[in-house]
Protein backbone atom coordinates (compact mmCIF):
# COMPACT_ATOMS: atom_id res chain seq x y z
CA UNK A 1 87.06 81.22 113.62
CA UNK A 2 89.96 80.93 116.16
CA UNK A 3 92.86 83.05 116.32
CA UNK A 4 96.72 82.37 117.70
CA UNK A 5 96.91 86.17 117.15
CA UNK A 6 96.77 88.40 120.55
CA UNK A 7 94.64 90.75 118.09
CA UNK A 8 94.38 93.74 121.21
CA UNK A 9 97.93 94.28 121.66
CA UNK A 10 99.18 97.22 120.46
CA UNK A 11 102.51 99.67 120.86
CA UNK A 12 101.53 100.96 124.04
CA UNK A 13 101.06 98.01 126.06
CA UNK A 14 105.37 98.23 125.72
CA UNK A 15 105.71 101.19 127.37
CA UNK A 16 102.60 101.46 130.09
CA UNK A 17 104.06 100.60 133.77
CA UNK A 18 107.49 99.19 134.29
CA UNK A 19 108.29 100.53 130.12
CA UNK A 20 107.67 104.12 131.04
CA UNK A 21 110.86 105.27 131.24
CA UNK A 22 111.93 103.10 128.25
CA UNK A 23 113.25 105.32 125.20
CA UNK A 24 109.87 104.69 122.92
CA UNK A 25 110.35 103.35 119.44
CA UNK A 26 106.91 100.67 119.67
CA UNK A 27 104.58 103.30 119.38
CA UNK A 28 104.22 105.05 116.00
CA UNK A 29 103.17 108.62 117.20
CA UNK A 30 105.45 111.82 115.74
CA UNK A 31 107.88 112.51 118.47
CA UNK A 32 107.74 115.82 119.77
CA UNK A 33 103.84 116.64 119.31
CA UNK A 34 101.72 118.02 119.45
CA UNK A 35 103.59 121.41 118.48
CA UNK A 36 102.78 124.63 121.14
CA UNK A 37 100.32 126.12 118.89
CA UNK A 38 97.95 122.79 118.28
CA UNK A 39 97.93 122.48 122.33
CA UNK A 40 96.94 126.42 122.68
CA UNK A 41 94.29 125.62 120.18
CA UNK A 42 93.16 122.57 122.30
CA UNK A 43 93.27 124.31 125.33
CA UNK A 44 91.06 127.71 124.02
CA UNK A 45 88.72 124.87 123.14
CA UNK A 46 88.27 124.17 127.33
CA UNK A 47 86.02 127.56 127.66
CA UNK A 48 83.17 125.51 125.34
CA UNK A 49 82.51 122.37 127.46
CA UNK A 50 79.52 123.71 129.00
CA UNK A 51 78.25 123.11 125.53
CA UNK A 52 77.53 120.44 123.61
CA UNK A 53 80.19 119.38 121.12
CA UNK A 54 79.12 120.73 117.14
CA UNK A 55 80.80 119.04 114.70
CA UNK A 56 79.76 121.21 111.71
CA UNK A 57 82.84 123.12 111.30
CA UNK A 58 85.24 120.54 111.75
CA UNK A 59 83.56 118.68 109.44
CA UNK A 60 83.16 120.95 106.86
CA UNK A 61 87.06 121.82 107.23
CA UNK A 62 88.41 117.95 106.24
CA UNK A 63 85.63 117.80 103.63
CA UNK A 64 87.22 121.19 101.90
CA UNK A 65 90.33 119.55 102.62
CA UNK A 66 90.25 116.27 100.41
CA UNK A 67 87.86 118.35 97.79
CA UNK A 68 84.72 116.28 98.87
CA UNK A 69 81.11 117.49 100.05
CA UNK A 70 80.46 117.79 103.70
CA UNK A 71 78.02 114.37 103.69
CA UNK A 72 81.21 112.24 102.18
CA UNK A 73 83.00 112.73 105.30
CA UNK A 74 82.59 111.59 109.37
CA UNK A 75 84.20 112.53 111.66
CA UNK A 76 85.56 109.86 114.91
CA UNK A 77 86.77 109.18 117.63
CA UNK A 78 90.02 107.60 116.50
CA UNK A 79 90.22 105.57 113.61
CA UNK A 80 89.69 102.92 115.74
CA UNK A 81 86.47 103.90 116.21
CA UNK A 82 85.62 103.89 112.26
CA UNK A 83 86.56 100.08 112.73
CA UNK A 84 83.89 99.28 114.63
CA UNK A 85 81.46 101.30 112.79
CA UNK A 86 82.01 99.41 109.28
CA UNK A 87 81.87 96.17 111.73
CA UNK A 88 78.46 96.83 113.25
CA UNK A 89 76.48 98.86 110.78
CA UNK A 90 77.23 97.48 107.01
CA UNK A 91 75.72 94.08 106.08
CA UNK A 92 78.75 92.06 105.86
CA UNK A 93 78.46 88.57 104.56
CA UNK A 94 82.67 87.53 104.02
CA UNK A 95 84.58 90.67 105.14
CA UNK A 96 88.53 90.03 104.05
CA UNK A 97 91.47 91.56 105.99
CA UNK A 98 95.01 91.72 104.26
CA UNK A 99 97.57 91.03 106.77
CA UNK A 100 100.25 92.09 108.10
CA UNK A 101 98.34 95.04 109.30
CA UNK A 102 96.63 96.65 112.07
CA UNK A 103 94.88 93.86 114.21
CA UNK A 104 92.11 96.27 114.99
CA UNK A 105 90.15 95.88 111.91
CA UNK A 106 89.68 92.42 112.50
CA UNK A 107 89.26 92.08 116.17
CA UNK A 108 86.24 94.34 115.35
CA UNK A 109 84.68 92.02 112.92
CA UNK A 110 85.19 89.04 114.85
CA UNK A 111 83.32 91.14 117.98
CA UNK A 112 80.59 91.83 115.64
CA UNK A 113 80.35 88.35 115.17
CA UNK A 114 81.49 88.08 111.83
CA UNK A 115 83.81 85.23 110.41
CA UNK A 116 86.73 86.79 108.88
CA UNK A 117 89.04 85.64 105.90
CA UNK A 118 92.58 86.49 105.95
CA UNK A 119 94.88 86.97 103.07
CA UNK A 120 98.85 87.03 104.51
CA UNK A 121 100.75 88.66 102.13
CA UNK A 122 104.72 86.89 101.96
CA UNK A 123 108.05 88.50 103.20
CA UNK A 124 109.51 86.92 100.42
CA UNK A 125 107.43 88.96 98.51
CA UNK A 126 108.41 92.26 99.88
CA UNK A 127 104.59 91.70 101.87
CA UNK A 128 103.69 93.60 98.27
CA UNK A 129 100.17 93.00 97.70
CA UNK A 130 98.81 90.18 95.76
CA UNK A 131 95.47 90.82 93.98
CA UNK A 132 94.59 88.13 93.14
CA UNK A 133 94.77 86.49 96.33
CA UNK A 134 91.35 87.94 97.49
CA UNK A 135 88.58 86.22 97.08
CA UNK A 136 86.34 87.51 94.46
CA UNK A 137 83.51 86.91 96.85
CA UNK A 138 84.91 89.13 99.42
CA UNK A 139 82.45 92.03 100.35
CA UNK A 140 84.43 93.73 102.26
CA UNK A 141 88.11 94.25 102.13
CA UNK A 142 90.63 95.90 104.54
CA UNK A 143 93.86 96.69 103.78
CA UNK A 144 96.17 99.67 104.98
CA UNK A 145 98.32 102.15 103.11
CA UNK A 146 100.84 102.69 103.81
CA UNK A 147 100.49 99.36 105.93
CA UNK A 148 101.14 98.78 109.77
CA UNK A 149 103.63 97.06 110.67
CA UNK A 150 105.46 96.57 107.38
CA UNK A 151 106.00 99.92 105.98
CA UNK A 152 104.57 99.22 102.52
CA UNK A 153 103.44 101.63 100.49
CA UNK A 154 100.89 99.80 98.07
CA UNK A 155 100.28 101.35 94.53
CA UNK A 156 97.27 103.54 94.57
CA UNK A 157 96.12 101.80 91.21
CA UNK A 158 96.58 98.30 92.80
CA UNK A 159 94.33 98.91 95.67
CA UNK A 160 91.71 100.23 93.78
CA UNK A 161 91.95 97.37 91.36
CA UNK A 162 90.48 95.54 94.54
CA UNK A 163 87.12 97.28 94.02
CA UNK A 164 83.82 95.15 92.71
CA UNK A 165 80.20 95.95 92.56
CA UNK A 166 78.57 94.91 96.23
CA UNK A 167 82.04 95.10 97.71
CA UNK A 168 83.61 97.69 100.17
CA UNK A 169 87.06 98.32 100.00
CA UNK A 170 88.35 99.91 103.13
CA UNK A 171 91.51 101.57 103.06
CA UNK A 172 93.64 102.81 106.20
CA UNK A 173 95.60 105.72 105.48
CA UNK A 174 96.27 106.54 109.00
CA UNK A 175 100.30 107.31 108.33
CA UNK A 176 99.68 108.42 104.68
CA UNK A 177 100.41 112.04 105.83
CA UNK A 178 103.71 110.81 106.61
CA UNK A 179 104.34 109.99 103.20
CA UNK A 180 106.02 112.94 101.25
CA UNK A 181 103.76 114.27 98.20
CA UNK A 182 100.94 111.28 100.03
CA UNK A 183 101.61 109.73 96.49
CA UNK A 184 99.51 106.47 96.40
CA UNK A 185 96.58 108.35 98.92
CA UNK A 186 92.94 107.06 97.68
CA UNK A 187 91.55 110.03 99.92
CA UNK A 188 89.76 112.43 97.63
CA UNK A 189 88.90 109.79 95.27
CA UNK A 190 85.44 109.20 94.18
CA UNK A 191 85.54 107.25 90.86
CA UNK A 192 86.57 104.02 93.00
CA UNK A 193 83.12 101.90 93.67
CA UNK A 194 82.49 101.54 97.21
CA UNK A 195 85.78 102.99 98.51
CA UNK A 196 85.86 103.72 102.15
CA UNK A 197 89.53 105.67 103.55
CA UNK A 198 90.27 105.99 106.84
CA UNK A 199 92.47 108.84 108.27
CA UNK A 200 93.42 109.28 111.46
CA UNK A 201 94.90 112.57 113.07
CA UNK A 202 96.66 110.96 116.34
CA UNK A 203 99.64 109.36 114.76
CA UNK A 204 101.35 113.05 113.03
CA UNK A 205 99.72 115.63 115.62
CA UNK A 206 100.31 113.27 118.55
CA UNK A 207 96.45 113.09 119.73
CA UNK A 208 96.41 109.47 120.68
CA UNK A 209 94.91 111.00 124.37
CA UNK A 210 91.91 113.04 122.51
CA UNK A 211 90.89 110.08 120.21
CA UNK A 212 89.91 112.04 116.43
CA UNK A 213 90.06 110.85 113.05
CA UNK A 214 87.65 110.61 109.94
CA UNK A 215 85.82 108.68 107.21
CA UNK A 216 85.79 109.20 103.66
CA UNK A 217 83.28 107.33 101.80
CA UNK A 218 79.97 107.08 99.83
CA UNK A 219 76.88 109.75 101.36
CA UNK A 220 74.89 106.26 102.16
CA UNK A 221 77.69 104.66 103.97
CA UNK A 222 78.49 107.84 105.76
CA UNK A 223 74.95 108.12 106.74
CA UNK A 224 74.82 104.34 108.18
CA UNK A 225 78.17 104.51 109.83
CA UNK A 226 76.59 107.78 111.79
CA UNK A 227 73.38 106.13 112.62
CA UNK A 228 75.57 103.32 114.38
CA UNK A 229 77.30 106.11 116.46
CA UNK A 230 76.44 107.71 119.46
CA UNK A 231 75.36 110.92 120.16
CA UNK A 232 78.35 113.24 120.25
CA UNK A 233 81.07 111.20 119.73
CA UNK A 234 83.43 113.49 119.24
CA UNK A 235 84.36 115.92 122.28
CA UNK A 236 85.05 119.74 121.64
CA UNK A 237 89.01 119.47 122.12
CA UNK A 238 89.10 116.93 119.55
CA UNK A 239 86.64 118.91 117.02
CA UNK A 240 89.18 121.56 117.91
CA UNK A 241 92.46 120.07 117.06
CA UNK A 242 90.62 118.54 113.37
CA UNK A 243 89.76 122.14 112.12
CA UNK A 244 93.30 123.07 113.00
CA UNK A 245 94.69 120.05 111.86
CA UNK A 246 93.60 120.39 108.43
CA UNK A 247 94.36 124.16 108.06
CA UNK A 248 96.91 125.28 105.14
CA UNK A 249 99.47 125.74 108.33
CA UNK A 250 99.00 122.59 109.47
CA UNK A 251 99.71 120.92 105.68
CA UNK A 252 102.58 122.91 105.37
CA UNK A 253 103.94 121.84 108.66
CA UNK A 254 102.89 118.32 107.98
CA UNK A 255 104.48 117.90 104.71
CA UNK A 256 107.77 119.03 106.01
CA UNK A 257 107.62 116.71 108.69
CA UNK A 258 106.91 113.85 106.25
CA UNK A 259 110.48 114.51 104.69
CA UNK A 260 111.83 114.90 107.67
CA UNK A 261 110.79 111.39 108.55
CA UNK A 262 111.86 109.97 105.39
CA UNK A 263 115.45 111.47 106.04
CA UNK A 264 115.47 110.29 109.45
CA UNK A 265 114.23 106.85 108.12
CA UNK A 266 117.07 106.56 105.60
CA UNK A 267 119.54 107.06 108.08
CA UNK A 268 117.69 103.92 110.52
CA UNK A 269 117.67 101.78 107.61
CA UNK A 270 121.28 102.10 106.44
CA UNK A 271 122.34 101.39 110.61
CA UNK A 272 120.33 98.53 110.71
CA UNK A 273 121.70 96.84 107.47
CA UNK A 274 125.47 96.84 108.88
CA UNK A 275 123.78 94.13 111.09
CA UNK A 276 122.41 92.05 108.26
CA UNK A 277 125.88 89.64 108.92
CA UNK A 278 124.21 89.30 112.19
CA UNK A 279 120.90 88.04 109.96
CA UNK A 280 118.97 91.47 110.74
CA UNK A 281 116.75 92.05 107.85
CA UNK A 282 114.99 94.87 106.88
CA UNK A 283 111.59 94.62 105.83
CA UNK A 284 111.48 97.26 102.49
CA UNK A 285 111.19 99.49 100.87
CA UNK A 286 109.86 100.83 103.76
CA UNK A 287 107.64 104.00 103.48
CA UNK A 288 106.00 104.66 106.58
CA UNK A 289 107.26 106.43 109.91
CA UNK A 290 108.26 102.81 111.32
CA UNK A 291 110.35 99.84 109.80
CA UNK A 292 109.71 96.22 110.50
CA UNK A 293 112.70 93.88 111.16
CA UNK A 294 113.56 90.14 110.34
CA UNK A 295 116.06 89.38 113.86
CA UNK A 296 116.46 85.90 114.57
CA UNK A 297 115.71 85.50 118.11
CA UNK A 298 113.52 88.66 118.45
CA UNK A 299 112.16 87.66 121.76
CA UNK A 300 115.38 87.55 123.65
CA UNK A 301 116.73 90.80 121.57
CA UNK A 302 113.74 92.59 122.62
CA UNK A 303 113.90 91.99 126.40
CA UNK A 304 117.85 92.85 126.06
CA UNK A 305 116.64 96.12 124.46
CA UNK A 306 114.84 96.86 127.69
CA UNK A 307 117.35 96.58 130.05
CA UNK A 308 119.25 98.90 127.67
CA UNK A 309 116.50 101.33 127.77
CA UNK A 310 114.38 100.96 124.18
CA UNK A 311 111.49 99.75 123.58
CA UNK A 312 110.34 98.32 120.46
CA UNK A 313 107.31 96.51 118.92
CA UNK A 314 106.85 92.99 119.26
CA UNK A 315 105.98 91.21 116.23
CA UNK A 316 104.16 87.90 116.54
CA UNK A 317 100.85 89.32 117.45
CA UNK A 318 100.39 90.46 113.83
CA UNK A 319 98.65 87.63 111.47
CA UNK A 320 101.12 86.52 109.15
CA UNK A 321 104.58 86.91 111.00
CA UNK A 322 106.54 85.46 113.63
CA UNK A 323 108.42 85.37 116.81
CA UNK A 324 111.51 86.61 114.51
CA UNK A 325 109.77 90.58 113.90
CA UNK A 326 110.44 93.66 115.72
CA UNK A 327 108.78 97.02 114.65
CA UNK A 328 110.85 99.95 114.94
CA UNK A 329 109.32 103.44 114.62
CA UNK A 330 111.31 106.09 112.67
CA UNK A 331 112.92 108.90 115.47
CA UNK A 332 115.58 111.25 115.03
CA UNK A 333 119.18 110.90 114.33
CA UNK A 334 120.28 111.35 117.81
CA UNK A 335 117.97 108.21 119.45
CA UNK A 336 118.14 106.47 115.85
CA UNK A 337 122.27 106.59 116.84
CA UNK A 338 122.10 105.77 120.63
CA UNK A 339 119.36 102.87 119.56
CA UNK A 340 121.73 101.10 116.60
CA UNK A 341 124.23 101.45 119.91
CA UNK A 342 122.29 99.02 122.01
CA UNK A 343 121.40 96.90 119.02
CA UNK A 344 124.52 95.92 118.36
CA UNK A 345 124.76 95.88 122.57
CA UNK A 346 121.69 93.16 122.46
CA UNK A 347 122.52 91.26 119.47
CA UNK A 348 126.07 90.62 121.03
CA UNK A 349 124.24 89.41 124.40
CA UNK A 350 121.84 86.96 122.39
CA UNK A 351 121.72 83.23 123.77
């Protein structure tokens, strides 16, 4: 099936080049990371690449983590990586994405040749999801929580309401650690039928460049998402920074940040409503580390955001919204302030 969608652009593609030097509010990493001590755990790491990467201990330190056995959990190169995994190596018949959401999931069915259904949840709606707009004979459903690019946090009860016998139910939870208390996380769960969760460890610890994250799921669906990978997929530095990730120090440090982003989200949220006579709109309640916006004439707002030194997220490559959405990601109060500044600078310049 055909898409109008440019499905493989992402955050980053804002910033590479001529955006470098851009204040960065497209892409969705934690600001500031990775802290001193996860890059001096990284870099002890370096004295092991003569050998070849063993996975065991990371592994066994996520699983002890969520409270699940060792062969309910694989570890990957990214989330991203997961995607293609379910893509290639389960027997999908009608795979379902629910957009808005990350365009990966989909762009790696359609290169495994599969013809995907979409279900595009409304603004209207809050972009809350509607059950019963998937088709019962969906086998495989993908859906992220909380979701990329709207912010919504989806009831933990209402996602797993999606599962059916023969179905897998795929759930990204790659900024749920930025959600205080992760209320709503699936991860851990094992009474949900067919439940796959994603997590990803680049977007908190700010290890987009090493490429790790992990799959909770089912032993047999563990076991035929590994035969589908390669041999060693995941280097030493990045079997490194998962053990450490997942330590009680790292929780601790992670759950505070998670408030602090909430705090610091609150106070991006209330700047951007004093536009709303301007017919900004804020996508809510958002939930995530990023909000999405409703700004007529988004285009021309977002190149005048440039030349004022920000760069946000384009909108209109995400199934089920328009030239009209920007994606914001959640910073501190300081570049939250200097960011409503040229706003207000670029909404005043609009044609």
């Amino acid at each position: 099936m055909p898409t109008e969608h440019d499905l493989r652009h992402h955050g980053d593609a804002e910033v590479r080049d001529d955006g470098a030097a851009l204040v960065d509010l497209a892409v969705n990493v934690r600001a500031g990371t990775p802290p001193p001590w996860l890059r001096e755990v990284v870099a002890g790491s370096l004295a092991s690449l003569a050998a070849y990467p063993d996975g065991r201990a990371a592994r066994a330190a996520v699983a002890a983590r969520h409270g699940l056995p060792v062969e309910r959990v694989l570890l990957t190169a990214g989330a991203a990586e997961a995607f293609v995994l379910l893509a290639r190596a389960l027997p999908v018949r009608r795979p379902v994405v629910v957009h808005p959401q990350f365009t990966e999931p989909e762009a790696a069915l359609r290169d495994a040749g599969h013809e995907v259904g979409r279900v595009l949840l409304r603004a209207e709606d809050g972009f809350r999801l509607d059950a019963g707009a998937v088709p019962e004979d969906a086998d495989l459903v993908v859906i992220g929580n909380p979701t990329n690019p709207t912010s919504v946090l989806h009831p933990a009860d209402v996602i797993a309401g999606l599962a059916r016998p023969g179905r897998t139910l795929v759930v990204d939870e790659a900024f749920m650690d930025a959600v205080p208390g992760e209320r709503e996380a699936l991860a851990g769960r094992t009474d949900v039928p067919g439940l796959v969760v994603l997590r990803s460890l680049t977007k908190t610890w700010g290890l987009a460049g090493l490429r790790i994250g992990y799959v909770l799921a089912g032993p047999a669906t563990i076991a035929a998402l590994e035969r589908a990978q390669p041999l060693w997929p995941v280097s030493t530095p990045a079997l490194a920074a998962a053990e450490a990730c997942v330590s009680a120090r790292a929780l601790a440090e992670a759950a505070h940040a998670a408030h602090r982003v909430a705090a610091d989200r609150a106070h991006l949220v209330a700047g951007l409503e004093e536009f709303a006579a301007d017919g900004v709109r804020v996508a809510g309640p958002a939930e995530g580390p990023f909000v999405l916006l409703d700004v007529p004439g988004a285009t021309a707002v977002r190149r005048r955001l440039r030349d004022l030194g920000f760069a946000v997220r384009r909108g209109d490559t995400f199934p089920g919204l328009g030239e009209d959405w920007l994606r914001v990601a959640v910073r501190d109060r300081g570049t939250v302030n200097a960011f409503l500044q040229a706003l207000d600078k670029a909404l005043t310049s609009r044609p």
